[in-house]
C-alpha atoms as a PDB file:
ATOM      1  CA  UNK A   1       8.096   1.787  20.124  1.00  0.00           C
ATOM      2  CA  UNK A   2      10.933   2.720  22.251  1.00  0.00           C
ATOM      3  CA  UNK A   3      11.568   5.339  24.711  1.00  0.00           C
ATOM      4  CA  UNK A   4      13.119   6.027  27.685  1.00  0.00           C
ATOM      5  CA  UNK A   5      12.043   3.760  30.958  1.00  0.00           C
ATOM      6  CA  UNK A   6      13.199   2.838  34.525  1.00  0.00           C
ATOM      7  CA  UNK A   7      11.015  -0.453  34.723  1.00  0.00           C
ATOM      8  CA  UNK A   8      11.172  -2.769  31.610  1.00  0.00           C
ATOM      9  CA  UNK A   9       7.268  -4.002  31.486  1.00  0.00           C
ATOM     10  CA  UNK A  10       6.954  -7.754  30.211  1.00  0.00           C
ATOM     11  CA  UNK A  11       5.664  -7.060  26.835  1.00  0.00           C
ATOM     12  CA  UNK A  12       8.612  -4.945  25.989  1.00  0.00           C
ATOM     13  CA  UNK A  13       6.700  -1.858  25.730  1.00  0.00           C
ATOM     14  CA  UNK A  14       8.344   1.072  27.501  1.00  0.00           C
ATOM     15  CA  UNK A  15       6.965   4.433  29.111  1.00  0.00           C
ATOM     16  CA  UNK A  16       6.952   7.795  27.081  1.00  0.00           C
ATOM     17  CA  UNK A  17      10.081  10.001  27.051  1.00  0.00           C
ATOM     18  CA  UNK A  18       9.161  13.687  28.847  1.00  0.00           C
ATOM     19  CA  UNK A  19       8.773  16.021  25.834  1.00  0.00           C
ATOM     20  CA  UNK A  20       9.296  19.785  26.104  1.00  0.00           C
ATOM     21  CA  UNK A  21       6.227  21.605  26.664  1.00  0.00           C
ATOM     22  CA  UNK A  22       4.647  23.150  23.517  1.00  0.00           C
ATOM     23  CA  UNK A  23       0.867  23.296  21.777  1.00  0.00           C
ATOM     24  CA  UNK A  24       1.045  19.927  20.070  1.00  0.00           C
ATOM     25  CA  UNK A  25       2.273  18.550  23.623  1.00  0.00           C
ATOM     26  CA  UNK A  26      -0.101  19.691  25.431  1.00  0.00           C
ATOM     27  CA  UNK A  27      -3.023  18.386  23.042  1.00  0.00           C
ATOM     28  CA  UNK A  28      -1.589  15.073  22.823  1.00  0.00           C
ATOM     29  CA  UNK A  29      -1.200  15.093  26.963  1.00  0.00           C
ATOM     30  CA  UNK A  30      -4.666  16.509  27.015  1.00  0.00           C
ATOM     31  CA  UNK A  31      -6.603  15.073  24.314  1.00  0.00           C
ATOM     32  CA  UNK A  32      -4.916  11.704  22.597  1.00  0.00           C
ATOM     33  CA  UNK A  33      -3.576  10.061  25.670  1.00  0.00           C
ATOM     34  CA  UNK A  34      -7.765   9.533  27.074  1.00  0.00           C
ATOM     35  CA  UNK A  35      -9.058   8.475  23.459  1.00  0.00           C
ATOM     36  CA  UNK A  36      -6.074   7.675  21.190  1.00  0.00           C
ATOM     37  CA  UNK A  37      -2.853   5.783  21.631  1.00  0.00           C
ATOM     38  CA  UNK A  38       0.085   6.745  18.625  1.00  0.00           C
ATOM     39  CA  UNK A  39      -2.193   7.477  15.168  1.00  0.00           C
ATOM     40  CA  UNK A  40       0.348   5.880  12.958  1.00  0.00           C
ATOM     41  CA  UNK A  41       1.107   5.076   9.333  1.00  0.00           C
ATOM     42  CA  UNK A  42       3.508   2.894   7.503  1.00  0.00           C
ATOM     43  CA  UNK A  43       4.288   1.623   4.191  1.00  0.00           C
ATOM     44  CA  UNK A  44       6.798  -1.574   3.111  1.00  0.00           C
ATOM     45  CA  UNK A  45       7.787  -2.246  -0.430  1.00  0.00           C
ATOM     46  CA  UNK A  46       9.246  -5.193  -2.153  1.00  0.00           C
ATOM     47  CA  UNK A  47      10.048  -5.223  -5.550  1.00  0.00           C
ATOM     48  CA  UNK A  48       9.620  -8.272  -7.477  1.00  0.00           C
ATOM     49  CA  UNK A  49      11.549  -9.160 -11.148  1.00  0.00           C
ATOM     50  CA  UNK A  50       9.290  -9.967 -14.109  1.00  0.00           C
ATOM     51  CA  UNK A  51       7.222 -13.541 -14.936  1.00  0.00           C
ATOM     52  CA  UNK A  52       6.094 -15.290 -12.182  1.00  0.00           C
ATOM     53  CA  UNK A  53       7.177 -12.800  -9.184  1.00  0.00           C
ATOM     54  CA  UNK A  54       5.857 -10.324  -7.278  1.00  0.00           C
ATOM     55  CA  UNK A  55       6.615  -6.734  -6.540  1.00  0.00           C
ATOM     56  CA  UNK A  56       4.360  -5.602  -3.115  1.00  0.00           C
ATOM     57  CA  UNK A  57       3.998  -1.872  -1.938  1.00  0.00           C
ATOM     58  CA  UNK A  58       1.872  -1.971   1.400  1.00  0.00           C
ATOM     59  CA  UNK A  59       0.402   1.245   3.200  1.00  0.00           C
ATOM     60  CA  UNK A  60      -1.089   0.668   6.568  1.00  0.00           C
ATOM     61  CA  UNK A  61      -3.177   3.067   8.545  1.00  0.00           C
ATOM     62  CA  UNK A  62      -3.925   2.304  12.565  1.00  0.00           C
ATOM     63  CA  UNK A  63      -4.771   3.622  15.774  1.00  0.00           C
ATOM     64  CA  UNK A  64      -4.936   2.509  19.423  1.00  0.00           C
ATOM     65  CA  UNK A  65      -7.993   3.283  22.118  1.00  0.00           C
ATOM     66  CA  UNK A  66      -7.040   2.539  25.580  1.00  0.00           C
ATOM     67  CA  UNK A  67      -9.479   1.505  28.475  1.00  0.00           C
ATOM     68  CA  UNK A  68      -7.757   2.019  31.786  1.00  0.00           C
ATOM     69  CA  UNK A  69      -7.737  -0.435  34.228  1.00  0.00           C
ATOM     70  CA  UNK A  70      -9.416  -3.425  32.596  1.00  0.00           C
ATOM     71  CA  UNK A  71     -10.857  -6.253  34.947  1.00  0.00           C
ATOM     72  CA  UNK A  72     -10.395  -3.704  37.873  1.00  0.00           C
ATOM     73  CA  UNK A  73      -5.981  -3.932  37.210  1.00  0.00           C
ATOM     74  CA  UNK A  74      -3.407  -1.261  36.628  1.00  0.00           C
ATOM     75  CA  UNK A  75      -2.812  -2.076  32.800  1.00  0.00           C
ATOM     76  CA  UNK A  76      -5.661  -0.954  30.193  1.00  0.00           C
ATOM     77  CA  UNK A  77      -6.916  -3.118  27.468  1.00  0.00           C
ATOM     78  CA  UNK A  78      -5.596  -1.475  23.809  1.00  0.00           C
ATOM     79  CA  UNK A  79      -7.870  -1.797  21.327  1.00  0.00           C
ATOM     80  CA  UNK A  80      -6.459  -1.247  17.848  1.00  0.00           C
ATOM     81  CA  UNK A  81      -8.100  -0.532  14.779  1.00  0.00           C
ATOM     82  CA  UNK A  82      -6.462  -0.921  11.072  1.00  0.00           C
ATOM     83  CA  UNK A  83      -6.328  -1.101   7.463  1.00  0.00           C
ATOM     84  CA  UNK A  84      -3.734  -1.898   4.964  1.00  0.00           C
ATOM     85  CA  UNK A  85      -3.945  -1.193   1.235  1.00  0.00           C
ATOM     86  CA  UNK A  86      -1.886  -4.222  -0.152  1.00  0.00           C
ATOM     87  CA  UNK A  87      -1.285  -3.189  -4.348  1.00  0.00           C
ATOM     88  CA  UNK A  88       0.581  -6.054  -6.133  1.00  0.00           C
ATOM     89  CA  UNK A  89       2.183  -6.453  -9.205  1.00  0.00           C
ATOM     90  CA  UNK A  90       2.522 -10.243 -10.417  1.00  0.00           C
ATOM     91  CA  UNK A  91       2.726 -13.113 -10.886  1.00  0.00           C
ATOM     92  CA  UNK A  92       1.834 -13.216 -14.228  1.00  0.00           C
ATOM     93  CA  UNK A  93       1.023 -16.360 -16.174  1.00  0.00           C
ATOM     94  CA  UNK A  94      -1.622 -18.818 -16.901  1.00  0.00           C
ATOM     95  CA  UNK A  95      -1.081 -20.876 -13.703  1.00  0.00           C
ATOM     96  CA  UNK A  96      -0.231 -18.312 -11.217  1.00  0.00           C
ATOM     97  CA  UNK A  97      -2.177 -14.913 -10.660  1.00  0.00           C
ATOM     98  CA  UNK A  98      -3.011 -12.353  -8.167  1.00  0.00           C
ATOM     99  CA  UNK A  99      -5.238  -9.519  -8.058  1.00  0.00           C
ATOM    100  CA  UNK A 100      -3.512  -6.018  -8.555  1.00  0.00           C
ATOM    101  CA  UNK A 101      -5.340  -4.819  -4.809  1.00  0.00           C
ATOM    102  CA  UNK A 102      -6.273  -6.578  -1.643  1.00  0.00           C
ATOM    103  CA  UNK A 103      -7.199  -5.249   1.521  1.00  0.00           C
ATOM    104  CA  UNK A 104      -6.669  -5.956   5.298  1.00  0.00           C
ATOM    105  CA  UNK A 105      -9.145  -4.788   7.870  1.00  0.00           C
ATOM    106  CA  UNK A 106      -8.614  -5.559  11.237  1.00  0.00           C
ATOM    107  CA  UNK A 107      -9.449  -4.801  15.157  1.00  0.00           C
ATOM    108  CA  UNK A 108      -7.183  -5.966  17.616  1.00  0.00           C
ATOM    109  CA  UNK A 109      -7.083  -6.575  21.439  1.00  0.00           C
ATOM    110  CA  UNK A 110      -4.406  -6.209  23.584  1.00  0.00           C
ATOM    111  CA  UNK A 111      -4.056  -6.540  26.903  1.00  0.00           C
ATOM    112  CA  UNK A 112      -1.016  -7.654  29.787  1.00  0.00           C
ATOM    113  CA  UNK A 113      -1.501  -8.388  33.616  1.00  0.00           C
ATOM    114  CA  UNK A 114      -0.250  -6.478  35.846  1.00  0.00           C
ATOM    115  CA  UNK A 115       3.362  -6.190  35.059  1.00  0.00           C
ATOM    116  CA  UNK A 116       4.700  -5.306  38.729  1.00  0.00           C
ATOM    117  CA  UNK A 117       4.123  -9.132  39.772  1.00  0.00           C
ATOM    118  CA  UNK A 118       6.636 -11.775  39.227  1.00  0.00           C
ATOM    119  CA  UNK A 119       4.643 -13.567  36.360  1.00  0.00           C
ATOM    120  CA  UNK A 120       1.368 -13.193  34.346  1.00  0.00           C
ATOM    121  CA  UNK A 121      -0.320 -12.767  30.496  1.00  0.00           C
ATOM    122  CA  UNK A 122       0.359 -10.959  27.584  1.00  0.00           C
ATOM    123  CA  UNK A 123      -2.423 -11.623  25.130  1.00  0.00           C
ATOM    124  CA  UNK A 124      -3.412 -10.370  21.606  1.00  0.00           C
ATOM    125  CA  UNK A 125      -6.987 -11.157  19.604  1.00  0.00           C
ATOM    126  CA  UNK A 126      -7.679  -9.926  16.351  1.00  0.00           C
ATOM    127  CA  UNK A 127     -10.491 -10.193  14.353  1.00  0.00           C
ATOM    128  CA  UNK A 128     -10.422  -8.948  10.678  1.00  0.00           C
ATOM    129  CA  UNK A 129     -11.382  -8.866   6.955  1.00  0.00           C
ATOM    130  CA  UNK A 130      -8.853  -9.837   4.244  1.00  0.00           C
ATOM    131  CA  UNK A 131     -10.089  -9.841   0.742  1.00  0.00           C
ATOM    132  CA  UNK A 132      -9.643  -8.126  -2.592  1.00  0.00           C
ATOM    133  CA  UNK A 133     -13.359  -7.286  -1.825  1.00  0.00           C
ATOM    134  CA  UNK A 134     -14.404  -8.964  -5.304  1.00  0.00           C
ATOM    135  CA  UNK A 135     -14.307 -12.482  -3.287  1.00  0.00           C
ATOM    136  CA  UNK A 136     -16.349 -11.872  -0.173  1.00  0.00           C
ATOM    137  CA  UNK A 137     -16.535 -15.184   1.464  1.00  0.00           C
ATOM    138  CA  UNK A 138     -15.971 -16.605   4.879  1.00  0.00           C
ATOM    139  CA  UNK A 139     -12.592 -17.148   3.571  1.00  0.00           C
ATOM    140  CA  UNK A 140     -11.670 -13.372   4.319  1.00  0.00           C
ATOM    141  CA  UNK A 141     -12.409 -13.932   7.684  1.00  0.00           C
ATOM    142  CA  UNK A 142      -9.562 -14.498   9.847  1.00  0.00           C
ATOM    143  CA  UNK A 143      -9.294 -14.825  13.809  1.00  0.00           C
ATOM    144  CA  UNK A 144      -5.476 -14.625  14.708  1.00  0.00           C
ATOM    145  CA  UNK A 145      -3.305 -13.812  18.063  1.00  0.00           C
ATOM    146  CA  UNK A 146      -1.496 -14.654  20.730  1.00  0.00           C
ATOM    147  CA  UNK A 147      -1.447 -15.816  24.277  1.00  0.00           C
ATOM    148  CA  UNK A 148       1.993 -15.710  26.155  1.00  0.00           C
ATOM    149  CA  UNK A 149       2.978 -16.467  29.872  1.00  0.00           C
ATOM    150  CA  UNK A 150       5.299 -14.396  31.545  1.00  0.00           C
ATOM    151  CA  UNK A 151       7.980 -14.946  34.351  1.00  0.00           C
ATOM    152  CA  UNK A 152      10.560 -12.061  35.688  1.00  0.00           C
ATOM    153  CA  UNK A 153      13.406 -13.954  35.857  1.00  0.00           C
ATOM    154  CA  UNK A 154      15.341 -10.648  37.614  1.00  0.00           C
ATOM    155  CA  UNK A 155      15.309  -6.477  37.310  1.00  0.00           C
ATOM    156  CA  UNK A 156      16.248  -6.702  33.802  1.00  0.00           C
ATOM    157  CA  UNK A 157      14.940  -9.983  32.139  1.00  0.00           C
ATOM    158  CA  UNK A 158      11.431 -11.505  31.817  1.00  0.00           C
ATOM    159  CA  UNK A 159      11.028 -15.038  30.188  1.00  0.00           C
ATOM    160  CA  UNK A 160       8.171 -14.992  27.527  1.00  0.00           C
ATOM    161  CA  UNK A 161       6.446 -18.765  26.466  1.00  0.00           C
ATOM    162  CA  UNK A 162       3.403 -19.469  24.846  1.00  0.00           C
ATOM    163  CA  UNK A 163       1.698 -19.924  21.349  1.00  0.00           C
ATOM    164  CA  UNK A 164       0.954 -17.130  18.263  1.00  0.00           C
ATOM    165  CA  UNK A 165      -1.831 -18.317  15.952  1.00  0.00           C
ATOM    166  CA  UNK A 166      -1.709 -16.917  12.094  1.00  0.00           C
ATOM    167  CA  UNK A 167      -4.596 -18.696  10.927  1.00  0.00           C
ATOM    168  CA  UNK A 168      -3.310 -19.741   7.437  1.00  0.00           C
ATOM    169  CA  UNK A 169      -3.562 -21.356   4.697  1.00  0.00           C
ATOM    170  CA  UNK A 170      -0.192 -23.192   5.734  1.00  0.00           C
ATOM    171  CA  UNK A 171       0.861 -21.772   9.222  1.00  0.00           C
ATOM    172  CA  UNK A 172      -1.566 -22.001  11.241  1.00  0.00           C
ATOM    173  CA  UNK A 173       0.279 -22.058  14.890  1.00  0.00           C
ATOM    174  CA  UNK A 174       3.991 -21.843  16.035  1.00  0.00           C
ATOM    175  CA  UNK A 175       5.114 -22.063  19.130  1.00  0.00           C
ATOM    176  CA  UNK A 176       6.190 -18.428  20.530  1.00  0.00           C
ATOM    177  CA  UNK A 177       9.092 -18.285  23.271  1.00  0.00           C
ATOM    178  CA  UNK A 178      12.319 -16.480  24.667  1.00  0.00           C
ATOM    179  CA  UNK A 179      13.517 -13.680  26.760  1.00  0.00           C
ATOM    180  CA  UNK A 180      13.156  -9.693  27.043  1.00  0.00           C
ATOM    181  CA  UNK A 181      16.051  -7.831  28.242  1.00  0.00           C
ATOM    182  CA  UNK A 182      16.416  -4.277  29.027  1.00  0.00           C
ATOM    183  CA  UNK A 183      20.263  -4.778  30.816  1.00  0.00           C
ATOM    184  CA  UNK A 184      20.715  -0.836  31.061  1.00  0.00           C
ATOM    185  CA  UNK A 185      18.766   2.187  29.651  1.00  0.00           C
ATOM    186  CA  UNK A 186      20.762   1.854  26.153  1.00  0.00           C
ATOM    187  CA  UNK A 187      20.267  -1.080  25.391  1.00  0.00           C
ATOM    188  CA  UNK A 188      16.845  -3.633  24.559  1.00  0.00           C
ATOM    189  CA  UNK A 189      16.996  -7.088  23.676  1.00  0.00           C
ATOM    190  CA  UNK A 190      13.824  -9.163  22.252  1.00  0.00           C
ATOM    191  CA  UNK A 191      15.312 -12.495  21.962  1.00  0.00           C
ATOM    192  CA  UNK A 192      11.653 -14.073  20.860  1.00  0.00           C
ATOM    193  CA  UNK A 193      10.422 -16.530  18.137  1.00  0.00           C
ATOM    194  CA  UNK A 194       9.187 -15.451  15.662  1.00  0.00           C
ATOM    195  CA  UNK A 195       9.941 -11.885  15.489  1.00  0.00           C
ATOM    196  CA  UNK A 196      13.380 -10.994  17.418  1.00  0.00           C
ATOM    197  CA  UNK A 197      14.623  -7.242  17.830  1.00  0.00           C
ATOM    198  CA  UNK A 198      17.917  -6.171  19.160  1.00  0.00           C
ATOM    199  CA  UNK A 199      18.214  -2.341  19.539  1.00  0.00           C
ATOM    200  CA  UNK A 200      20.303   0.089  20.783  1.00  0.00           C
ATOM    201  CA  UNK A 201      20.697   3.795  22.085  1.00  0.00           C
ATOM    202  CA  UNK A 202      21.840   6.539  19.981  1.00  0.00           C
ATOM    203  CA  UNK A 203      22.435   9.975  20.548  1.00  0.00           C
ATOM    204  CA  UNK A 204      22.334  12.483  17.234  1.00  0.00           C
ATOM    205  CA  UNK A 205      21.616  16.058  18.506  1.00  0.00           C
ATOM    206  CA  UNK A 206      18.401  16.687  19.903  1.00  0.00           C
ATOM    207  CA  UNK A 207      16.704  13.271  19.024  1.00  0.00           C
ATOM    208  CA  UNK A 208      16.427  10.080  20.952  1.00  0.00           C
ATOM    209  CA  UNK A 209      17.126   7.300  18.514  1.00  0.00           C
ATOM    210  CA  UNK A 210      17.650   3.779  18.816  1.00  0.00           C
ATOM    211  CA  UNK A 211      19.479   1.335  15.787  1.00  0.00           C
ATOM    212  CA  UNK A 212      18.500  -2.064  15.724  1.00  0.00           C
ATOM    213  CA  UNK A 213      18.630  -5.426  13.982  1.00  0.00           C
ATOM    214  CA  UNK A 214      15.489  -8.037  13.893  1.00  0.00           C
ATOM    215  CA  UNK A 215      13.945 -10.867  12.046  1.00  0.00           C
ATOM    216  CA  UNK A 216      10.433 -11.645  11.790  1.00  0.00           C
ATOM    217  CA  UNK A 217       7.477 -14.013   9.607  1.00  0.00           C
ATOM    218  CA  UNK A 218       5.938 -11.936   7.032  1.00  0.00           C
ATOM    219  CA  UNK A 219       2.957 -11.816   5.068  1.00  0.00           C
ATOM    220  CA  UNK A 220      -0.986 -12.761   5.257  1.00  0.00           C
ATOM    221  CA  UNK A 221      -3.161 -14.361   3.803  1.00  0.00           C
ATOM    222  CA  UNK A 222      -6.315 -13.440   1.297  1.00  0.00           C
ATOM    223  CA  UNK A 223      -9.508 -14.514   0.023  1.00  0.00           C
ATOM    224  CA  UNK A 224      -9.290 -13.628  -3.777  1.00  0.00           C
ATOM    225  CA  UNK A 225     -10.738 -14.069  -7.169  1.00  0.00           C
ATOM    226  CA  UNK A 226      -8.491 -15.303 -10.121  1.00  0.00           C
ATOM    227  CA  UNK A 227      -7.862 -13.832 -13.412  1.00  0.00           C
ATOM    228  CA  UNK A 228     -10.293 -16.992 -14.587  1.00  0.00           C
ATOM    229  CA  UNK A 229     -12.893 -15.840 -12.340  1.00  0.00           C
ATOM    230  CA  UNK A 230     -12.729 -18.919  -9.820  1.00  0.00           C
ATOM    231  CA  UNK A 231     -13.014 -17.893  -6.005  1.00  0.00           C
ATOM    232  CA  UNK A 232      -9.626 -18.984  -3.898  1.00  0.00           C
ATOM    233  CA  UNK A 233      -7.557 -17.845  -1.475  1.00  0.00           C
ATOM    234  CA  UNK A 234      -3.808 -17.109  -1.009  1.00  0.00           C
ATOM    235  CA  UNK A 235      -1.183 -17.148   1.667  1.00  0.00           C
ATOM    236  CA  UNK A 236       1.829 -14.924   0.484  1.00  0.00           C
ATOM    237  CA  UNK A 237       4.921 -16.021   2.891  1.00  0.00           C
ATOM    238  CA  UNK A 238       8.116 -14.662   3.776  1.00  0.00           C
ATOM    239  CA  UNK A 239      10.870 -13.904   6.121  1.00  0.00           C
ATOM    240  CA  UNK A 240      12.840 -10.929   6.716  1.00  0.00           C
ATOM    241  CA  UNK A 241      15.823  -9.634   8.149  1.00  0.00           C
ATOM    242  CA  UNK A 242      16.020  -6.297   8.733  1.00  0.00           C
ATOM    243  CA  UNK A 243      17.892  -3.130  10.429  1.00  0.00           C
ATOM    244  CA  UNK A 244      16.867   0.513  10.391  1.00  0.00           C
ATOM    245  CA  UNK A 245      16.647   3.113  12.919  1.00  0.00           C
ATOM    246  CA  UNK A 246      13.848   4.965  15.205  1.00  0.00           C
ATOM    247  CA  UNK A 247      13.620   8.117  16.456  1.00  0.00           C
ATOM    248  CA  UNK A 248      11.919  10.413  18.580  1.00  0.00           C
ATOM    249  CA  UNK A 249      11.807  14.182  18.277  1.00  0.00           C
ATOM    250  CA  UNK A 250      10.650  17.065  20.661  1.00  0.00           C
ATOM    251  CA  UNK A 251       7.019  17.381  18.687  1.00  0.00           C
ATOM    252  CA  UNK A 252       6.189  14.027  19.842  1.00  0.00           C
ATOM    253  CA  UNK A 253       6.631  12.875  16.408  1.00  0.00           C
ATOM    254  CA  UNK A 254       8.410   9.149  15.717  1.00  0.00           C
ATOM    255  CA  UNK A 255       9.487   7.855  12.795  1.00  0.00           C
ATOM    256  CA  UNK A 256      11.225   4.623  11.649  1.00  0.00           C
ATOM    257  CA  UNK A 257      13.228   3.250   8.671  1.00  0.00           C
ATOM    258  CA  UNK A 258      13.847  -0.070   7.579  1.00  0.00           C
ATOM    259  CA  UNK A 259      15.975  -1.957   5.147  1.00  0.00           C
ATOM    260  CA  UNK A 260      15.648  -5.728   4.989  1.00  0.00           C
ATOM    261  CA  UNK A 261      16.542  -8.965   3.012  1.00  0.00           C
ATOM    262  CA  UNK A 262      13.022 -11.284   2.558  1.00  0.00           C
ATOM    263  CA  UNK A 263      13.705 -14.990   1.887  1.00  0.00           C
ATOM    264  CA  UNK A 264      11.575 -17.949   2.158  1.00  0.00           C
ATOM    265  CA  UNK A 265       9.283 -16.155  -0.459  1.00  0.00           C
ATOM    266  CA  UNK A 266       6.446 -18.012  -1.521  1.00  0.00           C
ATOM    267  CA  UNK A 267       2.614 -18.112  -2.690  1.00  0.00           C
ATOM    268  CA  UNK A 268       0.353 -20.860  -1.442  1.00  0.00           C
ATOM    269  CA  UNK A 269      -3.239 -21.237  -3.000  1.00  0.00           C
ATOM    270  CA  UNK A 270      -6.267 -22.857  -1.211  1.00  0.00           C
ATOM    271  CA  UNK A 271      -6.898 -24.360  -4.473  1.00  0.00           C
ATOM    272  CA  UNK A 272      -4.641 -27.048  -6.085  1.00  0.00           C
ATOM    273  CA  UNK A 273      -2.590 -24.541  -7.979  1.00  0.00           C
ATOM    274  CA  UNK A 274       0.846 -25.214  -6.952  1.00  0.00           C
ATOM    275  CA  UNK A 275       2.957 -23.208  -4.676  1.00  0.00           C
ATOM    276  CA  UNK A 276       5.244 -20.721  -6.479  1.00  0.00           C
ATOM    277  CA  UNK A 277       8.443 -20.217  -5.029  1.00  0.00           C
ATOM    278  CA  UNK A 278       9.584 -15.985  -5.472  1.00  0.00           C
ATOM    279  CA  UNK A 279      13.255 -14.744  -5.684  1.00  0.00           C
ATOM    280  CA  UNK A 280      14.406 -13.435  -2.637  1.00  0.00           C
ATOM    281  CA  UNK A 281      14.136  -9.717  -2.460  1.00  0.00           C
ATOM    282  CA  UNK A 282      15.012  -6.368  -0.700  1.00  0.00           C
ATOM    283  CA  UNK A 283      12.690  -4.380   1.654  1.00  0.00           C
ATOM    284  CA  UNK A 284      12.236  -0.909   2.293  1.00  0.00           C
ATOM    285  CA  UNK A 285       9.940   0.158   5.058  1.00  0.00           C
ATOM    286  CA  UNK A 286       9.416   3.472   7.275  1.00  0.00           C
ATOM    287  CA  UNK A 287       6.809   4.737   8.929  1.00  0.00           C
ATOM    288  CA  UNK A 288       5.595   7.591  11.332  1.00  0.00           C
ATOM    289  CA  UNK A 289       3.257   7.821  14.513  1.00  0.00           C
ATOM    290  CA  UNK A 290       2.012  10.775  15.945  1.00  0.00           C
END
């Protein structure tokens, strides 16, 4: 999320604004800071045409506990805990078919070095559960993450290199690269493969709200049961551009709102059904964290 900051930290993950002092301030300063990092919910829809597409509405539900200063440094490992009610509609046919419901349950670890020294690690594990729970095998079970190096190149810019691994069906790793720049304290640029965010400061009244553009690999991938019963698992694949808006109000409250254009849509089975190409789509997506 963004706020305001005076020292850009290599992940791209600035400090907390100073909110006016109220009752749900002070039991977020007193309470959620030592236990709970940002409870937060979200919820993307794509809608699909008829036949062989598919129309996705996706609510997610997650949390962050922090462990201050993990291996003995200044920055605390985040662990994250999720889950993500995934309700399809489509494809329909004799040769293509998804489950109405499938399910994503995840834990994830976060953690970067020290981010006053001139280089170091940003690093992400995540270990979860991806099934429509009617197909509970080993193919649900997915280990995916990240491991970047990190280089300040000056004040304002920190070089980012390294490797993401999805752990599907067809993309298993990409290469993950490029530069964070925070060249005043309006503007934020994530120049990174593969998901890149460009945002900007607004001011509208009493709310500190940035506009941005970005692009970024969507999807996941599911172990499944087919209409005929046979046990399988399936990658569904996209891209999306996107621009929306965040902001950040004096309860401590921030929301978020999205509107994208998903291409590169596509279903790829385990089995040796086909891949099915979808129609490219729109995508709405907001979301609020406390």
């Amino acid at each position: 999320m963004f706020g305001q900051q005076n020292q850009m930290t290599p992940g791209g993950y600035p400090g907390q604004p100073s909110w006016q002092q109220d009752p749900w301030t002070s039991f977020t300063d007193e309470f959620l800071p030592k236990v709970l990092e940002h409870p937060r919910t979200w919820s993307v829809y794509i809608p699909g045409g008829s036949g062989n597409e598919l129309n996705i509405n996706t609510i997610g539900l997650a949390t962050t506990i922090n462990i201050p200063k993990f291996l003995n440094g200044p920055s605390p490992l985040k662990i994250s805990p999720g889950y993500i009610f995934n309700f399809w509609n489509g494809p329909t046919g004799p040769t293509f078919d998804l489950p109405a419901q499938a399910y994503s349950s995840y834990l994830a670890f976060d953690h970067i070095t020290d981010p006053s020294k001139r280089s170091g690690l940003e690093s992400n594990f995540t270990v979860g559960f991806y099934s429509d729970y009617k197909n509970t095998s080993s193919n649900g079970l997915r280990l995916t993450g990240k491991l970047l190096g990190w280089s300040r190149l000056n004040k304002y810019t920190v070089a980012k290199f390294g490797v993401e691994y999805f752990d599907r069906l067809d993309i298993k790793l990409l290469p993950a690269f490029g530069l964070y720049m925070n060249p005043n304290d309006d503007m934020k640029l994530d120049l990174y493969f593969p998901k890149t965010k460009l945002a900007h400061r607004l001011r509208i009244n009493n709310y500190d709200a940035w506009g941005y553009i970005g692009a970024e690999l969507g999807g996941g991938s599911w172990a499944i049961d087919r209409a005929n019963g046979m046990k399988d698992q399936a990658d569904v694949n996209d891209v999306r551009a996107f621009f929306g808006i965040e902001w950040m109000g004096s309860s401590q409250v921030t929301g978020f709102l999205d509107l994208g254009y998903v291409f590169n849509r596509e279903i790829v089975y385990r089995s040796s059904t086909p891949n099915l190409d979808l129609s490219d789509a729109m995508m709405l997506r907001f979301g609020f964290a406390f």
